[in-house]
C-alpha atoms as a PDB file:
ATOM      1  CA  UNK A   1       0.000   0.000   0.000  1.00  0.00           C
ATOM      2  CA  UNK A   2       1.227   3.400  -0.884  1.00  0.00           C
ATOM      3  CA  UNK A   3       2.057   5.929   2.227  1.00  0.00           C
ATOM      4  CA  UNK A   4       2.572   9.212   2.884  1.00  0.00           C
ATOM      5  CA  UNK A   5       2.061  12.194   4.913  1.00  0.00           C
ATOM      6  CA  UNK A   6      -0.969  11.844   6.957  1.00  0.00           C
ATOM      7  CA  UNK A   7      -2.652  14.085   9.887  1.00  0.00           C
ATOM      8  CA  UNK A   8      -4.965  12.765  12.058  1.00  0.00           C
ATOM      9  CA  UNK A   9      -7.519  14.890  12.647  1.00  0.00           C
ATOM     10  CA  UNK A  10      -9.660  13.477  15.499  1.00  0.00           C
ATOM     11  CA  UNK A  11      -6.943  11.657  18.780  1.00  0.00           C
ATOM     12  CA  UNK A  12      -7.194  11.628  22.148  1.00  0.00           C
ATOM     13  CA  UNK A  13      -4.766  11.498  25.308  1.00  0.00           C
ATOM     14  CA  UNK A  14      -5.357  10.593  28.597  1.00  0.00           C
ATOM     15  CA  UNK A  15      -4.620   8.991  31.830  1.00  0.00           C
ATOM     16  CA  UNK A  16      -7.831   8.038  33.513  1.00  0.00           C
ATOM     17  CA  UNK A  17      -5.502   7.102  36.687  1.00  0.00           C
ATOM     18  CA  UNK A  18      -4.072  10.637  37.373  1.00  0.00           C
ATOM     19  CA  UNK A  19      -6.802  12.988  35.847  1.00  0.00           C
ATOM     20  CA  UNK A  20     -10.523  13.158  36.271  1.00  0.00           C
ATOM     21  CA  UNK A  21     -12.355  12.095  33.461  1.00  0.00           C
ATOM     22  CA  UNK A  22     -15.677  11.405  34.909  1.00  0.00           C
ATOM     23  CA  UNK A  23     -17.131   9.492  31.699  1.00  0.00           C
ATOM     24  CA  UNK A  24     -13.699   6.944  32.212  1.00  0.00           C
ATOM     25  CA  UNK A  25     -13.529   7.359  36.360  1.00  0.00           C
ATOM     26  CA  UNK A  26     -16.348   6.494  37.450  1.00  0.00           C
ATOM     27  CA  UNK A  27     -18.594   3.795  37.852  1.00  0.00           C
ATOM     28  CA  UNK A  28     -20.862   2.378  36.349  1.00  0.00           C
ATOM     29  CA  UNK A  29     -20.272   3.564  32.477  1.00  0.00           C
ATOM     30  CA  UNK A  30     -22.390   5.637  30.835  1.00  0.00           C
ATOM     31  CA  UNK A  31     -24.346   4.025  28.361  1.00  0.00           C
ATOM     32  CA  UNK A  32     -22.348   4.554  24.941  1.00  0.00           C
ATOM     33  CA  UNK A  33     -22.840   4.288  21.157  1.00  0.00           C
ATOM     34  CA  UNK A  34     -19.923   1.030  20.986  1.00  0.00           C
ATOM     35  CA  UNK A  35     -21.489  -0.412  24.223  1.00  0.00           C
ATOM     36  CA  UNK A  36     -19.063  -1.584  27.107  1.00  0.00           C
ATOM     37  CA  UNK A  37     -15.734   0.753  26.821  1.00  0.00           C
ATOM     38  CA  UNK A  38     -13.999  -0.691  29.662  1.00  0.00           C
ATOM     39  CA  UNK A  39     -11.079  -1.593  27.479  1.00  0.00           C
ATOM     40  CA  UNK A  40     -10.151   2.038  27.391  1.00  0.00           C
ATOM     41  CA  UNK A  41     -10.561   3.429  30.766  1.00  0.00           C
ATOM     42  CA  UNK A  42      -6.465   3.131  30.592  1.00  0.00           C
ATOM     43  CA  UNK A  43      -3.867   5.282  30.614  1.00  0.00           C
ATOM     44  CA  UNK A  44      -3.471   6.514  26.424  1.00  0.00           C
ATOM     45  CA  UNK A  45      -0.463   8.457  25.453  1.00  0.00           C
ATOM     46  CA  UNK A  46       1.259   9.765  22.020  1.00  0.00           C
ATOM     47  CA  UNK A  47       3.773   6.398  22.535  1.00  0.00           C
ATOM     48  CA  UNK A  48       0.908   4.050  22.909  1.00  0.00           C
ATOM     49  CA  UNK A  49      -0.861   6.099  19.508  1.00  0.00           C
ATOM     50  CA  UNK A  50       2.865   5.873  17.625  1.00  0.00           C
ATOM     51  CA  UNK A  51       2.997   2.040  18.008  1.00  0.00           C
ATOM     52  CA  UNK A  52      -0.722   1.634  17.242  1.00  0.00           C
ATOM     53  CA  UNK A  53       0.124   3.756  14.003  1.00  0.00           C
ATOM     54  CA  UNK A  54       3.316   2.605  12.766  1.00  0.00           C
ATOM     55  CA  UNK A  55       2.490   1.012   9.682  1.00  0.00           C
ATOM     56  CA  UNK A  56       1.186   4.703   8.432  1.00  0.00           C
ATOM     57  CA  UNK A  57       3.272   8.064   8.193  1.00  0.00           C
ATOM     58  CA  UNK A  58       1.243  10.444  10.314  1.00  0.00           C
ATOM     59  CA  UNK A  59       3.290  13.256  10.896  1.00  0.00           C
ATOM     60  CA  UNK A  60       0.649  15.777  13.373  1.00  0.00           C
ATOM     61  CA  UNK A  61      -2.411  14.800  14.895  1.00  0.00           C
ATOM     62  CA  UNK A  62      -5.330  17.075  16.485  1.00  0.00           C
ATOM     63  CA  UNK A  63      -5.946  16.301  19.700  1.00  0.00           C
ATOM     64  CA  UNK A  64      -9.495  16.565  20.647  1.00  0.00           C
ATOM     65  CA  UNK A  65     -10.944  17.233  24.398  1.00  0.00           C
ATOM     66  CA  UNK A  66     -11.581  13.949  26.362  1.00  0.00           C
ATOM     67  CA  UNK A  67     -14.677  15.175  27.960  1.00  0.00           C
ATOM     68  CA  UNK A  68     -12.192  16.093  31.359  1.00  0.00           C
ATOM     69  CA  UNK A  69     -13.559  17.268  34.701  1.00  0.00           C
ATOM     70  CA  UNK A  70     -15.814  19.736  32.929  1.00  0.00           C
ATOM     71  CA  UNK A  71     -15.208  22.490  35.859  1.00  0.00           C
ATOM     72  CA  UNK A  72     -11.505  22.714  34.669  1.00  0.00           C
ATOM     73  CA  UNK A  73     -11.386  22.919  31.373  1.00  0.00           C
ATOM     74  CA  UNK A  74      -8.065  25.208  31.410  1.00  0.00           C
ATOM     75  CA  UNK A  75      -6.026  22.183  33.389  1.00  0.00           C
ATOM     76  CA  UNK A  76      -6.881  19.951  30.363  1.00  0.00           C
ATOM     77  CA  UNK A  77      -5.499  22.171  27.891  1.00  0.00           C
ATOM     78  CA  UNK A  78      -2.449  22.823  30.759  1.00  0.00           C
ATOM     79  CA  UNK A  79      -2.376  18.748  30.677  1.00  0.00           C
ATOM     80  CA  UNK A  80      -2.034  19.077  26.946  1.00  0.00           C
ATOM     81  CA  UNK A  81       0.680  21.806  27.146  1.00  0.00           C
ATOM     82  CA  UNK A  82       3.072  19.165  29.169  1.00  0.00           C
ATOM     83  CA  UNK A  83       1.953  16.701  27.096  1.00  0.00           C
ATOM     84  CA  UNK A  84       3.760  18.470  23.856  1.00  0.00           C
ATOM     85  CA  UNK A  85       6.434  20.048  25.974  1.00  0.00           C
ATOM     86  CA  UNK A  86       7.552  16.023  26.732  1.00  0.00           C
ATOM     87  CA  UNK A  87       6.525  14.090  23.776  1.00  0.00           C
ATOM     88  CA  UNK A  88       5.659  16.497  20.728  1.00  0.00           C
ATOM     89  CA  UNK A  89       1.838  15.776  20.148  1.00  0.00           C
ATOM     90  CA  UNK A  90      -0.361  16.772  19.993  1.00  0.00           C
ATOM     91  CA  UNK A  91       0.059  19.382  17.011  1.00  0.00           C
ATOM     92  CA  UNK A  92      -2.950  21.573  17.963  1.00  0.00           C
ATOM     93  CA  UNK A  93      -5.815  21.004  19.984  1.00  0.00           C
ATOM     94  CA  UNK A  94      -9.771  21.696  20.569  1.00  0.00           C
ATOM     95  CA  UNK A  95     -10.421  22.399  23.865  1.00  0.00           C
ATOM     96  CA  UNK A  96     -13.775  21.806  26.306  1.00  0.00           C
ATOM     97  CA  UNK A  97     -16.439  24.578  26.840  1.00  0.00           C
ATOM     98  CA  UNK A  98     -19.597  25.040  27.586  1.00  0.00           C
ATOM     99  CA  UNK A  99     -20.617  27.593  25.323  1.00  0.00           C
ATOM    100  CA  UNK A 100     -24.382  28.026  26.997  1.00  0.00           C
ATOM    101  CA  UNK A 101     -22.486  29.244  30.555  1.00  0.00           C
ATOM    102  CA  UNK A 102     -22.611  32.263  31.503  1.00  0.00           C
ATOM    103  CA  UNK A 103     -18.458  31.966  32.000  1.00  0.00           C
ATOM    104  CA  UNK A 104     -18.021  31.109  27.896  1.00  0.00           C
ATOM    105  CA  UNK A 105     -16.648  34.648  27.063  1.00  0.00           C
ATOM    106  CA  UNK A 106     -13.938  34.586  29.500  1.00  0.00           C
ATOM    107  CA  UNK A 107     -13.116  30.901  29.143  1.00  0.00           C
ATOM    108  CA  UNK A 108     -12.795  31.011  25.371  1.00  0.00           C
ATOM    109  CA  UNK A 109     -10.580  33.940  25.509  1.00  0.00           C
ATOM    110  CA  UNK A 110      -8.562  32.079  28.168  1.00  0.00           C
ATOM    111  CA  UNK A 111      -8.276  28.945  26.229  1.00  0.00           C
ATOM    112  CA  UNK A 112      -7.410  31.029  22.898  1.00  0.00           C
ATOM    113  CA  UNK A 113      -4.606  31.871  24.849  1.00  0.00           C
ATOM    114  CA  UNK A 114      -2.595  29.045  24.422  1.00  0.00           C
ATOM    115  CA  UNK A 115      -0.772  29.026  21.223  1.00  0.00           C
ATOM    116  CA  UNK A 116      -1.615  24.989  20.079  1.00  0.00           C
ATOM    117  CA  UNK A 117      -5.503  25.615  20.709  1.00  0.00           C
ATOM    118  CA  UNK A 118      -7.156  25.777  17.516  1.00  0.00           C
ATOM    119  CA  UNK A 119     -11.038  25.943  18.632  1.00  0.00           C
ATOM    120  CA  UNK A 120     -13.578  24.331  21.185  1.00  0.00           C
ATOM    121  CA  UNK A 121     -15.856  21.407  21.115  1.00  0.00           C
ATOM    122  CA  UNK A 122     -19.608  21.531  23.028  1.00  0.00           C
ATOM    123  CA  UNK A 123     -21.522  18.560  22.620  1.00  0.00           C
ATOM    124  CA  UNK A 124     -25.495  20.932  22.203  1.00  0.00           C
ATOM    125  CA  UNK A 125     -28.014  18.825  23.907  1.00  0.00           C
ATOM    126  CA  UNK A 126     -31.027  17.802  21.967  1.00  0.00           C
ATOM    127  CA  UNK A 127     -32.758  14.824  20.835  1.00  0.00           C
ATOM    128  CA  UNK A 128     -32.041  10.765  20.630  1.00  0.00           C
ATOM    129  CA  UNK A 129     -34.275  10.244  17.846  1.00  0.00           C
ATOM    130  CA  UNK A 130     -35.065  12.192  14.504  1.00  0.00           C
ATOM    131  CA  UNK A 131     -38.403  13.274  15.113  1.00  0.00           C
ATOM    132  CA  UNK A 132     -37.452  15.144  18.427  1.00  0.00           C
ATOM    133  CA  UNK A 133     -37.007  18.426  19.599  1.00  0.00           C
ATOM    134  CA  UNK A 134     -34.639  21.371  17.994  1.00  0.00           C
ATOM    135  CA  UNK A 135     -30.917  21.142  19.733  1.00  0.00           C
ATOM    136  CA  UNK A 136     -29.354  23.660  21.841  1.00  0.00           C
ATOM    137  CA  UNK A 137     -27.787  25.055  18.887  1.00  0.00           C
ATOM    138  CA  UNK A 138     -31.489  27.263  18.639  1.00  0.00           C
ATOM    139  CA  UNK A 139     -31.486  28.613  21.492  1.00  0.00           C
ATOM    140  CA  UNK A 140     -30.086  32.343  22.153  1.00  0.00           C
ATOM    141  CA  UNK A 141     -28.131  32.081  24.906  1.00  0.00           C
ATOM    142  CA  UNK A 142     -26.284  29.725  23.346  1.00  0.00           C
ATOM    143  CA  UNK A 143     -25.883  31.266  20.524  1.00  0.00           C
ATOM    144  CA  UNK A 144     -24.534  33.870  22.695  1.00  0.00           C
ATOM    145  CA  UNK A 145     -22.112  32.064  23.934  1.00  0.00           C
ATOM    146  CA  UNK A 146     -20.773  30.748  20.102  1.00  0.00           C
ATOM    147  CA  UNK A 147     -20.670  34.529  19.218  1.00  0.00           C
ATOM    148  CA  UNK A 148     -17.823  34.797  21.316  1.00  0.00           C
ATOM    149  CA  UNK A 149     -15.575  32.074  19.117  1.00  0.00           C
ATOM    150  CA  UNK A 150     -14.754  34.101  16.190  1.00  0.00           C
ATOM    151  CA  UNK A 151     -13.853  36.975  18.407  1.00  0.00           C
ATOM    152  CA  UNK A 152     -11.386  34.810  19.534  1.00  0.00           C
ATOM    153  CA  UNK A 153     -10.320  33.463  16.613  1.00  0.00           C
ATOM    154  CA  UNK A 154     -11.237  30.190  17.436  1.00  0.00           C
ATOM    155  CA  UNK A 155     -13.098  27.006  15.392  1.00  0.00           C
ATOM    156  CA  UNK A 156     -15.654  24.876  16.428  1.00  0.00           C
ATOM    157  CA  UNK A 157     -15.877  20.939  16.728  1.00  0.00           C
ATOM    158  CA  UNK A 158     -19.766  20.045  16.187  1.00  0.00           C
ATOM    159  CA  UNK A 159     -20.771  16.438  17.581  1.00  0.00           C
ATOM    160  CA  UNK A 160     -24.280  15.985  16.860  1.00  0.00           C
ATOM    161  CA  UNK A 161     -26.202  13.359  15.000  1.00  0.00           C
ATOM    162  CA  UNK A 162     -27.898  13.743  11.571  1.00  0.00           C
ATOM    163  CA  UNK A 163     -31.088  14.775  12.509  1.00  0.00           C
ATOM    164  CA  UNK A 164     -29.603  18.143  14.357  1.00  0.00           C
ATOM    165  CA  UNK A 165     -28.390  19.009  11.001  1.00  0.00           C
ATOM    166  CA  UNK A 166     -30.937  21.151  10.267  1.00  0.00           C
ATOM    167  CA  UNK A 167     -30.030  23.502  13.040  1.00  0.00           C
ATOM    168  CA  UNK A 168     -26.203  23.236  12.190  1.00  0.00           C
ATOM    169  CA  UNK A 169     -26.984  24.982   8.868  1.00  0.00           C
ATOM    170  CA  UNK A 170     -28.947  27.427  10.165  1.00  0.00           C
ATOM    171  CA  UNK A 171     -25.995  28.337  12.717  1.00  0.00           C
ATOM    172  CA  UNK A 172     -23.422  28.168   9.901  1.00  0.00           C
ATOM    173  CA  UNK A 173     -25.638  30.584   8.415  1.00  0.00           C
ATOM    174  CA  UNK A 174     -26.220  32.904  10.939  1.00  0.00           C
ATOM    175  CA  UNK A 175     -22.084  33.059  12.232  1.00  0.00           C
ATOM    176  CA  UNK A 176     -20.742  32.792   8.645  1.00  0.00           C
ATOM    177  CA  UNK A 177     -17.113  34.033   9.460  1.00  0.00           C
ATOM    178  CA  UNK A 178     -17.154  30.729  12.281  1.00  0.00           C
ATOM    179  CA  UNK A 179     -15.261  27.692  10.998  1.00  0.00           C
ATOM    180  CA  UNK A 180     -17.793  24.756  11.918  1.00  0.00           C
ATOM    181  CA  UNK A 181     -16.050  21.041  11.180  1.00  0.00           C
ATOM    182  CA  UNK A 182     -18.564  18.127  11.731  1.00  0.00           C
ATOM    183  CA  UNK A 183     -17.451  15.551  14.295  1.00  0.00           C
ATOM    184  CA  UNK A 184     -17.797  11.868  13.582  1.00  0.00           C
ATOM    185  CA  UNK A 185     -19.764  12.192   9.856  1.00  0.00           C
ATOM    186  CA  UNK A 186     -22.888  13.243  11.029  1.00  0.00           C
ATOM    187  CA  UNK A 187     -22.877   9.760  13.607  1.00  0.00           C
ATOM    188  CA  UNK A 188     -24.826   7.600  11.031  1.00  0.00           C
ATOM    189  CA  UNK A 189     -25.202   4.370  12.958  1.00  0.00           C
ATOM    190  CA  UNK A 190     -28.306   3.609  11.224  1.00  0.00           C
ATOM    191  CA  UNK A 191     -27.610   1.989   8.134  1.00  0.00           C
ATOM    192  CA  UNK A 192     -31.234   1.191   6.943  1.00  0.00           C
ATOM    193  CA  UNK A 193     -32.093   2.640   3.696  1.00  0.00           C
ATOM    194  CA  UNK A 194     -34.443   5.374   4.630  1.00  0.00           C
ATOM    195  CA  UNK A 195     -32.159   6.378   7.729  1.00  0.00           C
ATOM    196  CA  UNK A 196     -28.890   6.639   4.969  1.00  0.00           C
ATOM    197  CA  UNK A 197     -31.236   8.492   3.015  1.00  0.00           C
ATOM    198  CA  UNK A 198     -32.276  10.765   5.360  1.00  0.00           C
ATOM    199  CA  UNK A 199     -28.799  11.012   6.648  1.00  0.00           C
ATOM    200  CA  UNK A 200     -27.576  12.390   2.725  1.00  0.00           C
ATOM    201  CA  UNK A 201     -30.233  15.302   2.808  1.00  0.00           C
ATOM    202  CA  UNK A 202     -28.971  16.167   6.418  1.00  0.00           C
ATOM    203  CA  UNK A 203     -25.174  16.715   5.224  1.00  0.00           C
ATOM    204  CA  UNK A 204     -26.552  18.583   2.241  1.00  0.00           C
ATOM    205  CA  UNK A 205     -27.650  20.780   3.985  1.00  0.00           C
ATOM    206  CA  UNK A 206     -24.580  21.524   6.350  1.00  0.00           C
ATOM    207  CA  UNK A 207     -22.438  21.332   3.324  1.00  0.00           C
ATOM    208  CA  UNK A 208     -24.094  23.773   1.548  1.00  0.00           C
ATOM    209  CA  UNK A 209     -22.709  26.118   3.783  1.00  0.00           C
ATOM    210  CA  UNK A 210     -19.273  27.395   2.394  1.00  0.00           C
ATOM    211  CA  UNK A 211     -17.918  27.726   6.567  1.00  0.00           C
ATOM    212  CA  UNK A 212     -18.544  23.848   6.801  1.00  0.00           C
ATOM    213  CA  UNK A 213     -16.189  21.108   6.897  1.00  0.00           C
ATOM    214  CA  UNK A 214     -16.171  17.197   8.235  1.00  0.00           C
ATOM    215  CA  UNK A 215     -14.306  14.647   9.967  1.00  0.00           C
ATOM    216  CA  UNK A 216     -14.585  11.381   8.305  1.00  0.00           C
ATOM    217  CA  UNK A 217     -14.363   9.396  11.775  1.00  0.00           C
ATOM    218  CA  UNK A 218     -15.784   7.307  14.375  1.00  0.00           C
ATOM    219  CA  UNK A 219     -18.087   5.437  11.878  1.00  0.00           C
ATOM    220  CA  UNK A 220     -17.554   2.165  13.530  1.00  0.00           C
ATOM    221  CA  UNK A 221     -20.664   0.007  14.000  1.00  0.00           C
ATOM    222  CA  UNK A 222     -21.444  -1.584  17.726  1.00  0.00           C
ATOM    223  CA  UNK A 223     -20.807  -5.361  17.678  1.00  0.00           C
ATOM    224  CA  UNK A 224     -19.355  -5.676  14.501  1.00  0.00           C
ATOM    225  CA  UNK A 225     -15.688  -5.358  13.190  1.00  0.00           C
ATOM    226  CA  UNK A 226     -14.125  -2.370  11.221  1.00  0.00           C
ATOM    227  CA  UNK A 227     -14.547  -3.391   7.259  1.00  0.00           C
ATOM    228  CA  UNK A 228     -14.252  -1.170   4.073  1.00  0.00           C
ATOM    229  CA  UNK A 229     -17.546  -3.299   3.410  1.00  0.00           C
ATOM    230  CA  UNK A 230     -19.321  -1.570   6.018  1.00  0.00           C
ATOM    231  CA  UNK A 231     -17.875   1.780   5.562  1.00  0.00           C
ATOM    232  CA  UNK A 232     -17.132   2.132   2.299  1.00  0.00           C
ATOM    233  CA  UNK A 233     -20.272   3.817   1.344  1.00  0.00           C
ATOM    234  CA  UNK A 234     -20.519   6.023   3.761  1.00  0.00           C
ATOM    235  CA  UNK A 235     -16.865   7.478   3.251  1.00  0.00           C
ATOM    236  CA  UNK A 236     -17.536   8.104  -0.115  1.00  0.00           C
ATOM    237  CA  UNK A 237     -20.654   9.559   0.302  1.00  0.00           C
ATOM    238  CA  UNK A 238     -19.338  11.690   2.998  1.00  0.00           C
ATOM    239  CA  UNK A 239     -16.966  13.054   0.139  1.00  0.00           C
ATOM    240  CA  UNK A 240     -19.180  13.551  -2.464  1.00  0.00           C
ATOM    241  CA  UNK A 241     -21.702  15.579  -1.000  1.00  0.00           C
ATOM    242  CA  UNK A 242     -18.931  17.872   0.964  1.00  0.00           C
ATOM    243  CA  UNK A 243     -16.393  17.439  -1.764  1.00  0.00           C
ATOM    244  CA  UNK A 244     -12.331  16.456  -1.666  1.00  0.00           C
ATOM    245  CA  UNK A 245     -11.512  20.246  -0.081  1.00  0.00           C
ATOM    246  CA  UNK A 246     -13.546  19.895   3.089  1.00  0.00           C
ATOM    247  CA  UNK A 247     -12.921  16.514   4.682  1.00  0.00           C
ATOM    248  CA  UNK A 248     -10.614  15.485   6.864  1.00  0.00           C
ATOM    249  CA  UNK A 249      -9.711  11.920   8.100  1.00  0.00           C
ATOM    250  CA  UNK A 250      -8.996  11.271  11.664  1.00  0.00           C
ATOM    251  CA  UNK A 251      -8.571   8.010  14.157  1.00  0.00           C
ATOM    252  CA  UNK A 252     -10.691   8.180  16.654  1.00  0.00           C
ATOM    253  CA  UNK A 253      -8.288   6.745  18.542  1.00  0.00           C
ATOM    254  CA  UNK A 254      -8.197   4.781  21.526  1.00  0.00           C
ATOM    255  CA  UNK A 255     -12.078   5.265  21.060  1.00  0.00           C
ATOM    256  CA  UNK A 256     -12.242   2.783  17.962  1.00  0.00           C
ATOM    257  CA  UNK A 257      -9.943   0.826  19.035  1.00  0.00           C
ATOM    258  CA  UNK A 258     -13.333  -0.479  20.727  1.00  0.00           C
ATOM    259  CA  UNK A 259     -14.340  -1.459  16.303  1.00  0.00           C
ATOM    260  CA  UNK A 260     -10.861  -1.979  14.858  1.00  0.00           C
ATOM    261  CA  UNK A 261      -7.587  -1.776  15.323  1.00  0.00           C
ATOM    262  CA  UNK A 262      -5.870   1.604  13.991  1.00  0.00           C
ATOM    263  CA  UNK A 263      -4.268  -0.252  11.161  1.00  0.00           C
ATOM    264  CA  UNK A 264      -7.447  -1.453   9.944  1.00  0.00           C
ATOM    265  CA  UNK A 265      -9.278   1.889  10.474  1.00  0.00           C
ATOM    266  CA  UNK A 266      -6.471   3.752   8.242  1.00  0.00           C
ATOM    267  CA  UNK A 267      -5.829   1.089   5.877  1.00  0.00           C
ATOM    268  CA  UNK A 268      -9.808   0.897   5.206  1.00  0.00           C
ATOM    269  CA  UNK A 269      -9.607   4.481   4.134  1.00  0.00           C
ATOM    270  CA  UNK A 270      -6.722   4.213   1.864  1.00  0.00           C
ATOM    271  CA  UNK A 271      -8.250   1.439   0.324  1.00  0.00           C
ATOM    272  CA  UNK A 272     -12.000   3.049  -0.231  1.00  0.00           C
ATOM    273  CA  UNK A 273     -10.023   6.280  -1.618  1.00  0.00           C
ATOM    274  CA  UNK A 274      -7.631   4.044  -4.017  1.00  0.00           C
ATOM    275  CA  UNK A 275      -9.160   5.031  -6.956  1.00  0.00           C
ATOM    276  CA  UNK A 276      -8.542   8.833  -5.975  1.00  0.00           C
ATOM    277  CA  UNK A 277      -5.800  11.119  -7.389  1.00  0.00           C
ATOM    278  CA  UNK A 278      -2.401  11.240  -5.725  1.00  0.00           C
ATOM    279  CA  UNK A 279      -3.411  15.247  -5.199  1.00  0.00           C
ATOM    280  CA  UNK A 280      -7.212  14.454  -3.820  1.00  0.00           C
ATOM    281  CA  UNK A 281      -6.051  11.982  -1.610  1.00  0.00           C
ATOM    282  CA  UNK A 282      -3.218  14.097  -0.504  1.00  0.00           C
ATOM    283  CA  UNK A 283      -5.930  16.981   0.426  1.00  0.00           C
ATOM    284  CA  UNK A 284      -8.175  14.761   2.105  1.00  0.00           C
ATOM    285  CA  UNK A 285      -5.242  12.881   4.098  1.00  0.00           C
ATOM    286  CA  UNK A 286      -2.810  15.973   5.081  1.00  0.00           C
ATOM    287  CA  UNK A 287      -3.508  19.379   3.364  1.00  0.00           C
ATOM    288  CA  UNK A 288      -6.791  19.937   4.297  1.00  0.00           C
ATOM    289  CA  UNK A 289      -6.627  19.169   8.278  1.00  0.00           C
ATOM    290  CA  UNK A 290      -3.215  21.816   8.184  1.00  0.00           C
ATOM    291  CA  UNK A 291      -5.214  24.064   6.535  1.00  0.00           C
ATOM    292  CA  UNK A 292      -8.271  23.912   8.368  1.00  0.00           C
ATOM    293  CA  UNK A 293      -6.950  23.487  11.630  1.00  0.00           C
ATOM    294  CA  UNK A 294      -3.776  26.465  10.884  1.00  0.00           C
ATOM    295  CA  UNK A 295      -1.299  23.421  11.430  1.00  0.00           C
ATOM    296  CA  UNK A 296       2.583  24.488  11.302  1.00  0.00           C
END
């Protein structure tokens, strides 16, 4: 298989025994989209990703918040800062905030602060099924709060199924000088055809915003191995719709490790992008996460 240069846009670091995490502390688990995640509550370091990775040439990763003690979200990124200091990853990171506190102005010019942070991530509440409620993402306060990231200069990470894609457009819309880069592909864990249907018309409509972009990640399936078989038409559809300039591939590591190994995960994508152009799959592996994410 051919290599080169890769970023991986989506990692995470952590060490469950020394920092609070409560999603990895305590007990029992939450209930999660892979099921049990047991096998991760471990200690997860930039050695531990480098052996997991060394069949591929990633040269910078993004590190993305862990979901740490959410009433310190400045010691993560000060974890982070040691982190880099001893080891060299992460590249950049997105950091934790609440953007619907009333604390988000301050903390986001705080976290802007550090030189490696790149933008924020904030989970907006909303519905478990696609005939719910609006998210958080409609209501003003915070929106108020999401103001406040451009005037710092930062990005923002969306997580948010499908069906909340409605109100992603409509705040890509309304903040159109915000980068907004779709976590995890829009989560589609339903592969029926009418929920992959619905799922295309959902990124349509975020990707018809020009201050879009997407992570082609954490697409594993619960209870069933990693295969290009299983992913390969989402991937592609993924790039299709947004187009080679505006996706981004990234791990999802140690959290997939819970579907596939990291070799399979990466692998699986060069295979399903074979076909590609050296240039394309050079943009969609590399250029377009150091552009996106201002990667030096």
């Amino acid at each position: 298989m051919t290599e080169f240069p890769m970023v991986d846009a989506h990692v995470h670091f952590w060490d469950p025994t020394t920092h609070s995490y409560p999603w990895l502390c305590e007990r029992p688990l939450i209930p999660f989209r892979y099921g049990d995640y047991s096998a991760i509550c471990k200690k997860y370091f930039p050695d531990d990703y480098r052996n997991d990775a060394t069949r591929h040439d990633v040269v910078k990763t993004v590190y993305i918040e862990a979901e740490w003690n959410p009433r310190d979200p400045v010691g993560e990124m000060e974890f982070i800062s040691g982190l880099r200091k001893e080891t060299g990853w992460p590249n950049v990171a997105v950091a934790q905030a609440w953007l619907d506190q009333s604390n988000a102005p301050e903390l986001l010019a705080t976290l802007a602060g550090f030189s490696f942070v790149r933008g924020v991530r904030h989970k907006p509440s909303g519905s478990t099924r696609p005939d719910g409620a609006q998210s958080a993402m409609m209501d003003p306060a915070w929106r108020s709060g999401f103001a406040h990231l451009q005037r710092s200069g930062l990005r923002f990470d969306l997580q948010t199924p499908w069906w909340h894609l409605d109100d992603a457009a409509d705040l890509a819309r309304a903040f159109p000088d915000t980068q907004i880069i779709l976590l995890h592909s829009g989560l589609p864990a339903d592969r029926s055809p009418d929920a992959i249907a619905a799922w295309k018309a959902a990124l349509a409509k975020l990707a018809s915003c020009p201050n879009a972009a997407i992570k082609i990640s954490g697409i594993g399936l619960p209870g069933r191995a990693w295969t290009v078989e299983n992913n390969r038409e989402i991937v592609l559809t993924i790039i299709d719709i947004f187009g080679v300039e505006r996706c981004m591939f990234g791990s999802n590591f140690p959290v997939d490790s819970l579907c596939g190994d990291l070799d399979t995960i990466f692998s699986g994508y060069k295979t399903i992008t074979e076909a590609f152009s050296a240039a394309d799959r050079s943009k969609l592996f590399h250029d377009n996460a150091m552009r996106i994410y201002a990667i030096k």
